[in-house]
PDB file of N, CA and C in Angstrom:
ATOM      1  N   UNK A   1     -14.546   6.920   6.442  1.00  0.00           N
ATOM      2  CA  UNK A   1     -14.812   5.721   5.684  1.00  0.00           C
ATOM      3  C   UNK A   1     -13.593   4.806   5.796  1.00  0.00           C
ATOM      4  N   UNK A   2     -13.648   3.770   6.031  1.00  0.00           N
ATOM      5  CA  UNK A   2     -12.956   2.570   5.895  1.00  0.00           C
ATOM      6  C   UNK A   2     -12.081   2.073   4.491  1.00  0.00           C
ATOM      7  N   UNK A   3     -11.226   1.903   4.039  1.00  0.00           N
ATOM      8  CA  UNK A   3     -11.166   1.929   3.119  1.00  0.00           C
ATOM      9  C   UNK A   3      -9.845   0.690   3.146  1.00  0.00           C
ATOM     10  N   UNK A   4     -10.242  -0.394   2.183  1.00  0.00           N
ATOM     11  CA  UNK A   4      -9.200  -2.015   2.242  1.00  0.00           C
ATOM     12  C   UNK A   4      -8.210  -1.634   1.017  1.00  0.00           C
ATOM     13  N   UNK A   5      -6.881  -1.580   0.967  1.00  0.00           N
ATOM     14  CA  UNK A   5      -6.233  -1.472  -0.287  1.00  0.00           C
ATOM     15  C   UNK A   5      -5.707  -2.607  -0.267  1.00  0.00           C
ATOM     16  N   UNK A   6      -5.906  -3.252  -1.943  1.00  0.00           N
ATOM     17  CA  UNK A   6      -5.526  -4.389  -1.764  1.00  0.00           C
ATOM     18  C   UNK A   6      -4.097  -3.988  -2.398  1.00  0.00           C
ATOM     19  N   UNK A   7      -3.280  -5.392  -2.387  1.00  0.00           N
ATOM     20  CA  UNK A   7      -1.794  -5.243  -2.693  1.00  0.00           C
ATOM     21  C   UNK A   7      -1.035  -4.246  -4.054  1.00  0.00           C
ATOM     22  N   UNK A   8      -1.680  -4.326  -5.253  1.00  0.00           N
ATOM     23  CA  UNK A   8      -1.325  -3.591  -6.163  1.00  0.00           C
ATOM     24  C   UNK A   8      -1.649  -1.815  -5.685  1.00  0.00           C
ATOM     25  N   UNK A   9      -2.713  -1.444  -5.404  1.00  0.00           N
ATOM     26  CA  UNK A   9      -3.245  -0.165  -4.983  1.00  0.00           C
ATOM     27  C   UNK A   9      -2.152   0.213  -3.891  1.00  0.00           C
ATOM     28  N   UNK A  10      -1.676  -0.633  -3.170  1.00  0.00           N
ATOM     29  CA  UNK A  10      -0.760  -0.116  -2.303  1.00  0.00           C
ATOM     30  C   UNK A  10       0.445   0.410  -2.533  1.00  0.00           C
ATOM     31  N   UNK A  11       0.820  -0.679  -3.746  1.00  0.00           N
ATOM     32  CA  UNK A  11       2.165  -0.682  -4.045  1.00  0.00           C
ATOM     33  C   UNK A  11       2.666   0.418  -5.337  1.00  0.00           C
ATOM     34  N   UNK A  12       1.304   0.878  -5.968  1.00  0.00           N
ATOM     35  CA  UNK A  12       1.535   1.779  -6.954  1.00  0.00           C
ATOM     36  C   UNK A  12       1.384   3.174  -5.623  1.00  0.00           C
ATOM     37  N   UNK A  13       0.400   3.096  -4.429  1.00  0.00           N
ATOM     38  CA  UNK A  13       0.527   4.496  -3.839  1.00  0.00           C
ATOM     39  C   UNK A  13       2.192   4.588  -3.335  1.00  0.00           C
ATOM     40  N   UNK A  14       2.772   3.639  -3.044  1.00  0.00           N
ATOM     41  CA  UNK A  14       4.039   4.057  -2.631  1.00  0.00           C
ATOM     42  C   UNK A  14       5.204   4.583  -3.677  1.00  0.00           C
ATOM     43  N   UNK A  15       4.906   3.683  -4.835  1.00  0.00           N
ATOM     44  CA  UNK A  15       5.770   3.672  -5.780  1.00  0.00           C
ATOM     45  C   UNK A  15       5.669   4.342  -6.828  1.00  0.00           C
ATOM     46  N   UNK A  16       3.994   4.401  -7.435  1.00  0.00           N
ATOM     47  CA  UNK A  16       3.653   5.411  -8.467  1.00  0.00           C
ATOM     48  C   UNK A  16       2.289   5.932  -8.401  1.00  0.00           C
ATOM     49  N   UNK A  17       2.484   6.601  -7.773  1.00  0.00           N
ATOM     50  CA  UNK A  17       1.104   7.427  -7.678  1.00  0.00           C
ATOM     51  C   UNK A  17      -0.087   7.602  -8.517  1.00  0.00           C
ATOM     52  N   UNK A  18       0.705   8.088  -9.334  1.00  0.00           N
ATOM     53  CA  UNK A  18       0.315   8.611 -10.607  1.00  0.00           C
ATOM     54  C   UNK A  18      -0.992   7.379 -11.793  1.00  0.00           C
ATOM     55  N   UNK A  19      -0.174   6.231 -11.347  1.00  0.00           N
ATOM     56  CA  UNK A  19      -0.795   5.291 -11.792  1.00  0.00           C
ATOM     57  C   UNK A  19      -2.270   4.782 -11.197  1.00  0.00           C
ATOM     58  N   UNK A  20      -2.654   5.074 -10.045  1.00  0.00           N
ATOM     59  CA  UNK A  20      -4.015   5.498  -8.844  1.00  0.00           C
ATOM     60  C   UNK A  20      -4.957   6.295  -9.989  1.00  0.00           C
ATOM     61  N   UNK A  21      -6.026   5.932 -10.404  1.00  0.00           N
ATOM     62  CA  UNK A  21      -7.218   6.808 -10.513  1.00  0.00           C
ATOM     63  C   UNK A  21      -7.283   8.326  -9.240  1.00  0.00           C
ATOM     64  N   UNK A  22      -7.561   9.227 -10.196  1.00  0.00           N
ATOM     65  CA  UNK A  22      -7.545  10.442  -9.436  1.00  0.00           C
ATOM     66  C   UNK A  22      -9.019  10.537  -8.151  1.00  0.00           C
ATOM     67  N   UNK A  23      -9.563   9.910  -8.227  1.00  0.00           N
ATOM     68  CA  UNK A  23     -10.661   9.077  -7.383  1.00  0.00           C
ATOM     69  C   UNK A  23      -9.861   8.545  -6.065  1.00  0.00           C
ATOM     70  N   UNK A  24      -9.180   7.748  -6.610  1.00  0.00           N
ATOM     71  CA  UNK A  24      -7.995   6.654  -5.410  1.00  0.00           C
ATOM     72  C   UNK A  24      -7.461   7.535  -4.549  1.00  0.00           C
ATOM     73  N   UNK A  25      -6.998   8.395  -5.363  1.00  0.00           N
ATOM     74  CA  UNK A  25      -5.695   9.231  -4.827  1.00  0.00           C
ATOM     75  C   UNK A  25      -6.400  10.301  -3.880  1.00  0.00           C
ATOM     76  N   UNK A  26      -7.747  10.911  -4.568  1.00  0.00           N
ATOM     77  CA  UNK A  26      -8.507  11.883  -3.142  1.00  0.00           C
ATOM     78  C   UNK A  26      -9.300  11.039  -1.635  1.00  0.00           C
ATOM     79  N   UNK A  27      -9.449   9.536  -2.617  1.00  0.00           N
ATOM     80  CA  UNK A  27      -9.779   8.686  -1.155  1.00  0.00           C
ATOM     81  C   UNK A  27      -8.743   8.637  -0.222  1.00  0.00           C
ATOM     82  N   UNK A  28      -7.431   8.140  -0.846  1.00  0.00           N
ATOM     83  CA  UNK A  28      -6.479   8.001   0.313  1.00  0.00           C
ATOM     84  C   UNK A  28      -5.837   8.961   0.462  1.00  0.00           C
ATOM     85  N   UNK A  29      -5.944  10.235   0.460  1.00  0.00           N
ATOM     86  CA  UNK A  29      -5.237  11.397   0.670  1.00  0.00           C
ATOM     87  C   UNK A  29      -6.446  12.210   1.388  1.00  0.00           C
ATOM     88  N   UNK A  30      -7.699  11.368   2.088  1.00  0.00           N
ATOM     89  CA  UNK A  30      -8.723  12.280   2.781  1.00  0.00           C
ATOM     90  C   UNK A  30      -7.738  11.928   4.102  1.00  0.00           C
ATOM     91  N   UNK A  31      -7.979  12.414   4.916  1.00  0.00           N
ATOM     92  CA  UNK A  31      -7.360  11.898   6.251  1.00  0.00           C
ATOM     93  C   UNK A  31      -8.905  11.623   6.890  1.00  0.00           C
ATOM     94  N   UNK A  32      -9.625  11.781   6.607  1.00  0.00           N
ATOM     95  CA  UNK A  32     -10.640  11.010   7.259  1.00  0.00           C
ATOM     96  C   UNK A  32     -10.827   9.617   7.188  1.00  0.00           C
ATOM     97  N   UNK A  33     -10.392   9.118   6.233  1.00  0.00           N
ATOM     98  CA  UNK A  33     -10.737   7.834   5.486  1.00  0.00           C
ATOM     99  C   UNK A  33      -9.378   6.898   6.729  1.00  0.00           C
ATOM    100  N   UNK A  34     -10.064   6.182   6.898  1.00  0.00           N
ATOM    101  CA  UNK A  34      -8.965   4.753   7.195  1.00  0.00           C
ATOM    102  C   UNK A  34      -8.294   3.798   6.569  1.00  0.00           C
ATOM    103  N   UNK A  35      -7.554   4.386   6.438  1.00  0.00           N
ATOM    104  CA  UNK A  35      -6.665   3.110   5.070  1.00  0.00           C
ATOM    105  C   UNK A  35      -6.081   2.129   5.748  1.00  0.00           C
ATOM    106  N   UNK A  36      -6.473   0.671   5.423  1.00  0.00           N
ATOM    107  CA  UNK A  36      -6.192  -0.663   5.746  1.00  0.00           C
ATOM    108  C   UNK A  36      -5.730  -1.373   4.383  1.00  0.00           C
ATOM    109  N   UNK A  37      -4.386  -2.543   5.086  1.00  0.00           N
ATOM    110  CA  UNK A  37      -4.016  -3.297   4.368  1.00  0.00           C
ATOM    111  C   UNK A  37      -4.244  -4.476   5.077  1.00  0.00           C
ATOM    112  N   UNK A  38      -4.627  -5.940   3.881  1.00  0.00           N
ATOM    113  CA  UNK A  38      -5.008  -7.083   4.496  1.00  0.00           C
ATOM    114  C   UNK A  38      -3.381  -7.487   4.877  1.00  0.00           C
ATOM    115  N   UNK A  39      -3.123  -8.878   5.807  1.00  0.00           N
ATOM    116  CA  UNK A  39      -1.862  -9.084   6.307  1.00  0.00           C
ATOM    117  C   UNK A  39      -1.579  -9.947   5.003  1.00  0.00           C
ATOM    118  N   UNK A  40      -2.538 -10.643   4.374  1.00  0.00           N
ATOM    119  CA  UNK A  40      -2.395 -11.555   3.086  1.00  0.00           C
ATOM    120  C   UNK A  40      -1.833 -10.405   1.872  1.00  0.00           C
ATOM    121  N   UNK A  41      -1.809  -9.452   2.022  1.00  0.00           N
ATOM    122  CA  UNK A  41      -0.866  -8.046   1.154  1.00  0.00           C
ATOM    123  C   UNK A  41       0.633  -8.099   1.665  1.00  0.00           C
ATOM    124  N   UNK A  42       1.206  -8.593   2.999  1.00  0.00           N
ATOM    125  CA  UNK A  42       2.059  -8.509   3.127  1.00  0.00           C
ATOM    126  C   UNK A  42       2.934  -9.751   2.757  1.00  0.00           C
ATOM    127  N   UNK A  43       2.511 -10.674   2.872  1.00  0.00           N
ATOM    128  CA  UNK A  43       2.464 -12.174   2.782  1.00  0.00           C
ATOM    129  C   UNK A  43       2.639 -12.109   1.130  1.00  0.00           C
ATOM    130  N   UNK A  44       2.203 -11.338   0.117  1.00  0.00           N
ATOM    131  CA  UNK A  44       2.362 -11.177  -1.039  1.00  0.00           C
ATOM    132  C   UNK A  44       3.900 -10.577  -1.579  1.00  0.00           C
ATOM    133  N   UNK A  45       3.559  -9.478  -0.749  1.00  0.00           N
ATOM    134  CA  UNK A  45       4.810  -8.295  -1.268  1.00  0.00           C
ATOM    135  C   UNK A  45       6.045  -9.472  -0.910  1.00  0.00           C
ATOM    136  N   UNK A  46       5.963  -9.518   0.241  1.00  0.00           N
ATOM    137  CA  UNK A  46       7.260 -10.849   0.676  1.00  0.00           C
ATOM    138  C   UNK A  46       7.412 -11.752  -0.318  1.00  0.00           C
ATOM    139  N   UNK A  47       6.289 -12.248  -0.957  1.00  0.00           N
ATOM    140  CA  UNK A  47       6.479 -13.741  -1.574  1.00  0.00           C
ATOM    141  C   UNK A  47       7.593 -13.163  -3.377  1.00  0.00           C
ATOM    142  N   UNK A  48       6.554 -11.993  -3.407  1.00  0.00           N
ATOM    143  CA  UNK A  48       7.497 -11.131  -4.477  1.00  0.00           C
ATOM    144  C   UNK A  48       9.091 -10.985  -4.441  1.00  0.00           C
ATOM    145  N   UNK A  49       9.428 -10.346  -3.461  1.00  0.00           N
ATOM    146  CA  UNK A  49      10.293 -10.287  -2.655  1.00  0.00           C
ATOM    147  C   UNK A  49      11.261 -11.242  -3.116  1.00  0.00           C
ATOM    148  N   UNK A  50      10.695 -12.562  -2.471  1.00  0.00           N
ATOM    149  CA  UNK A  50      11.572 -13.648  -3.014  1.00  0.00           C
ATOM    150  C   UNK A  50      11.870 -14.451  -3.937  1.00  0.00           C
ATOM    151  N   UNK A  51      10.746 -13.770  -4.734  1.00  0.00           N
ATOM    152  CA  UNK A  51      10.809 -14.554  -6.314  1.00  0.00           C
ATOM    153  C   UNK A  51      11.726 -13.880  -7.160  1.00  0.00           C
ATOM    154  N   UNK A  52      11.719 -12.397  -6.696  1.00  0.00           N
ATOM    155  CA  UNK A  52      13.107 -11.286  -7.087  1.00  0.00           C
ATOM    156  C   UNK A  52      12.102 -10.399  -8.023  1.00  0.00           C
ATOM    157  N   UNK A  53      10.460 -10.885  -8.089  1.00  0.00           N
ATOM    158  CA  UNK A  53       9.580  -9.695  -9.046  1.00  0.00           C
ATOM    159  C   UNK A  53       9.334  -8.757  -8.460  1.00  0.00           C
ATOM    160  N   UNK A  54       9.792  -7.878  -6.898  1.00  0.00           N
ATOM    161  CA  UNK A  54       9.658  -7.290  -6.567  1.00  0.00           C
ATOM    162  C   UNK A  54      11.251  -6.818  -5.560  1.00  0.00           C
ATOM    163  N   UNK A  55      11.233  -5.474  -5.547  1.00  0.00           N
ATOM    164  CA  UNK A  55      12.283  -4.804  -4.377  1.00  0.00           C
ATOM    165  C   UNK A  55      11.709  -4.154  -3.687  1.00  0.00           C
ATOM    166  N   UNK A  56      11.487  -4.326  -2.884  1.00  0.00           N
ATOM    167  CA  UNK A  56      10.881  -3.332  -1.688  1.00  0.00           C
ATOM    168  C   UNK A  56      11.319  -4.096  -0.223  1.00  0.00           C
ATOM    169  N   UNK A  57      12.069  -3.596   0.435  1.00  0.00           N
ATOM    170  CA  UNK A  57      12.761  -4.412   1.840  1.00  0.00           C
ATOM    171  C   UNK A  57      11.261  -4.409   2.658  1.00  0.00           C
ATOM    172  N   UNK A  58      11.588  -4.884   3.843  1.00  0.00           N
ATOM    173  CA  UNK A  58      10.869  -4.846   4.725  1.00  0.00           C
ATOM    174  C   UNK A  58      10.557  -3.382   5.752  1.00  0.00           C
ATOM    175  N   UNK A  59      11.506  -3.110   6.128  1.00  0.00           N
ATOM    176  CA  UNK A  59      12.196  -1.688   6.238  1.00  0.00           C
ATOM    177  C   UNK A  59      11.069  -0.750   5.408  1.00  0.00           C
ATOM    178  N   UNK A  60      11.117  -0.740   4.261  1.00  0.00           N
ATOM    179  CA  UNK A  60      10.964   0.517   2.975  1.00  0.00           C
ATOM    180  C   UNK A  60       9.088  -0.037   3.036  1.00  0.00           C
ATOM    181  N   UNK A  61       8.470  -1.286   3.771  1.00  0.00           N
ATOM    182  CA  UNK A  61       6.856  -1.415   3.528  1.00  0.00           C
ATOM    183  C   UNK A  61       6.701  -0.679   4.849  1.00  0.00           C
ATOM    184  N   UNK A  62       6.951  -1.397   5.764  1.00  0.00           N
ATOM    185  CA  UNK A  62       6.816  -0.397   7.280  1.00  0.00           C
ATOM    186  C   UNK A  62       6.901   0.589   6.837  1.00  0.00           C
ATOM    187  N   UNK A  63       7.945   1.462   6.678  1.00  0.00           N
ATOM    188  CA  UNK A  63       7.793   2.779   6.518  1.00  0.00           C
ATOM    189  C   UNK A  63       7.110   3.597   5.665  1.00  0.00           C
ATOM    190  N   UNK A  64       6.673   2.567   4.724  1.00  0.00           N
ATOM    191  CA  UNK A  64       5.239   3.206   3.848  1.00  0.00           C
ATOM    192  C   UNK A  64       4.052   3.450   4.439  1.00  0.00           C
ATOM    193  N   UNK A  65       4.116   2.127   5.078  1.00  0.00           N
ATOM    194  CA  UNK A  65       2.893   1.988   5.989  1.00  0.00           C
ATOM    195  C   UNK A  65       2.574   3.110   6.860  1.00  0.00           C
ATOM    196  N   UNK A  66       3.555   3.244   7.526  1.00  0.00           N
ATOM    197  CA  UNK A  66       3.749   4.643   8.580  1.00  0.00           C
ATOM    198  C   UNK A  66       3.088   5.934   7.859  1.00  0.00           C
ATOM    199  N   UNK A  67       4.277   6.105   6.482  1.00  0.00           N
ATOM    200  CA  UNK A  67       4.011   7.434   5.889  1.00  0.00           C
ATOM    201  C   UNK A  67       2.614   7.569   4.881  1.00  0.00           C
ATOM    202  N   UNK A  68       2.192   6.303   4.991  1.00  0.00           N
ATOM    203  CA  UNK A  68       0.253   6.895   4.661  1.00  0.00           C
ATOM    204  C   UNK A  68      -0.818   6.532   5.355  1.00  0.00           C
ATOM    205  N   UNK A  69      -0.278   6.001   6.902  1.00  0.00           N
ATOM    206  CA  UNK A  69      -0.826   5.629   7.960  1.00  0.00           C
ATOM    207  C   UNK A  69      -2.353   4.769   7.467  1.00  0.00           C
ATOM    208  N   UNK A  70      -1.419   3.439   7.138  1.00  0.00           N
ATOM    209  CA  UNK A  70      -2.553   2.637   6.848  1.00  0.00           C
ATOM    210  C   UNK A  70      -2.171   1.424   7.998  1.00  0.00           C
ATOM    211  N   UNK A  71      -3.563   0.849   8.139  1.00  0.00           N
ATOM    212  CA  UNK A  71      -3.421  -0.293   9.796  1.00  0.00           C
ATOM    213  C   UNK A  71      -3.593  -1.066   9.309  1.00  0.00           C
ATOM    214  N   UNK A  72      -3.234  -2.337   9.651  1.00  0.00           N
ATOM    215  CA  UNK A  72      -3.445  -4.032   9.419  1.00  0.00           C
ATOM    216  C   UNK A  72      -5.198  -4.655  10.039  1.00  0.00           C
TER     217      UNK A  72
END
C-alpha cells in the first residue's frame, strides 16, 4: 500500500513516535507499505527551519528519510 505522510506525521515519526496512533505506527513500520513524502513537506520543514519553530538540519531530514525509507 502506498501510503502519503503529510508533514506533521513525519515529523512526530522521527521525533516522537509515540505521539503516531498505534494504527500509524503498524502502517509505517509494515515494510510492505510505501511511505511517501510530498516535496511541499520539505518546503515546510525548511520554512520552519527559518522561522526558528523548528530544528531539524537538512542533514538530520535526509537521514530520516533514509532511516524509514520514505520516497518523494
Amino acid at each position: 500500500m502506498r501510503v502519503l505522510l503529510d508533514t506533521v506525521a513525519f515529523l512526530f515519526a522521527i521525533e516522537d513516535p509515540d505521539r503516531l496512533s498505534r494504527k500509524t505506527r503498524t502502517v509505517l513500520g509494515d515494510p510492505a507499505n510505501q511511505r511517501e513524502l510530498s516535496v511541499i513537506s520539505l518546503a515546510e520543514i525548511a520554512m520552519k527551519n527559518a522561522a526558528g519553530k523548528l530544528n531539524l538540519s537538512r542533514e538530520d531530514t535526509m537521514d530520516a528519510l533514509r532511516r524509514l525509507q520514505v520516497s518523494m
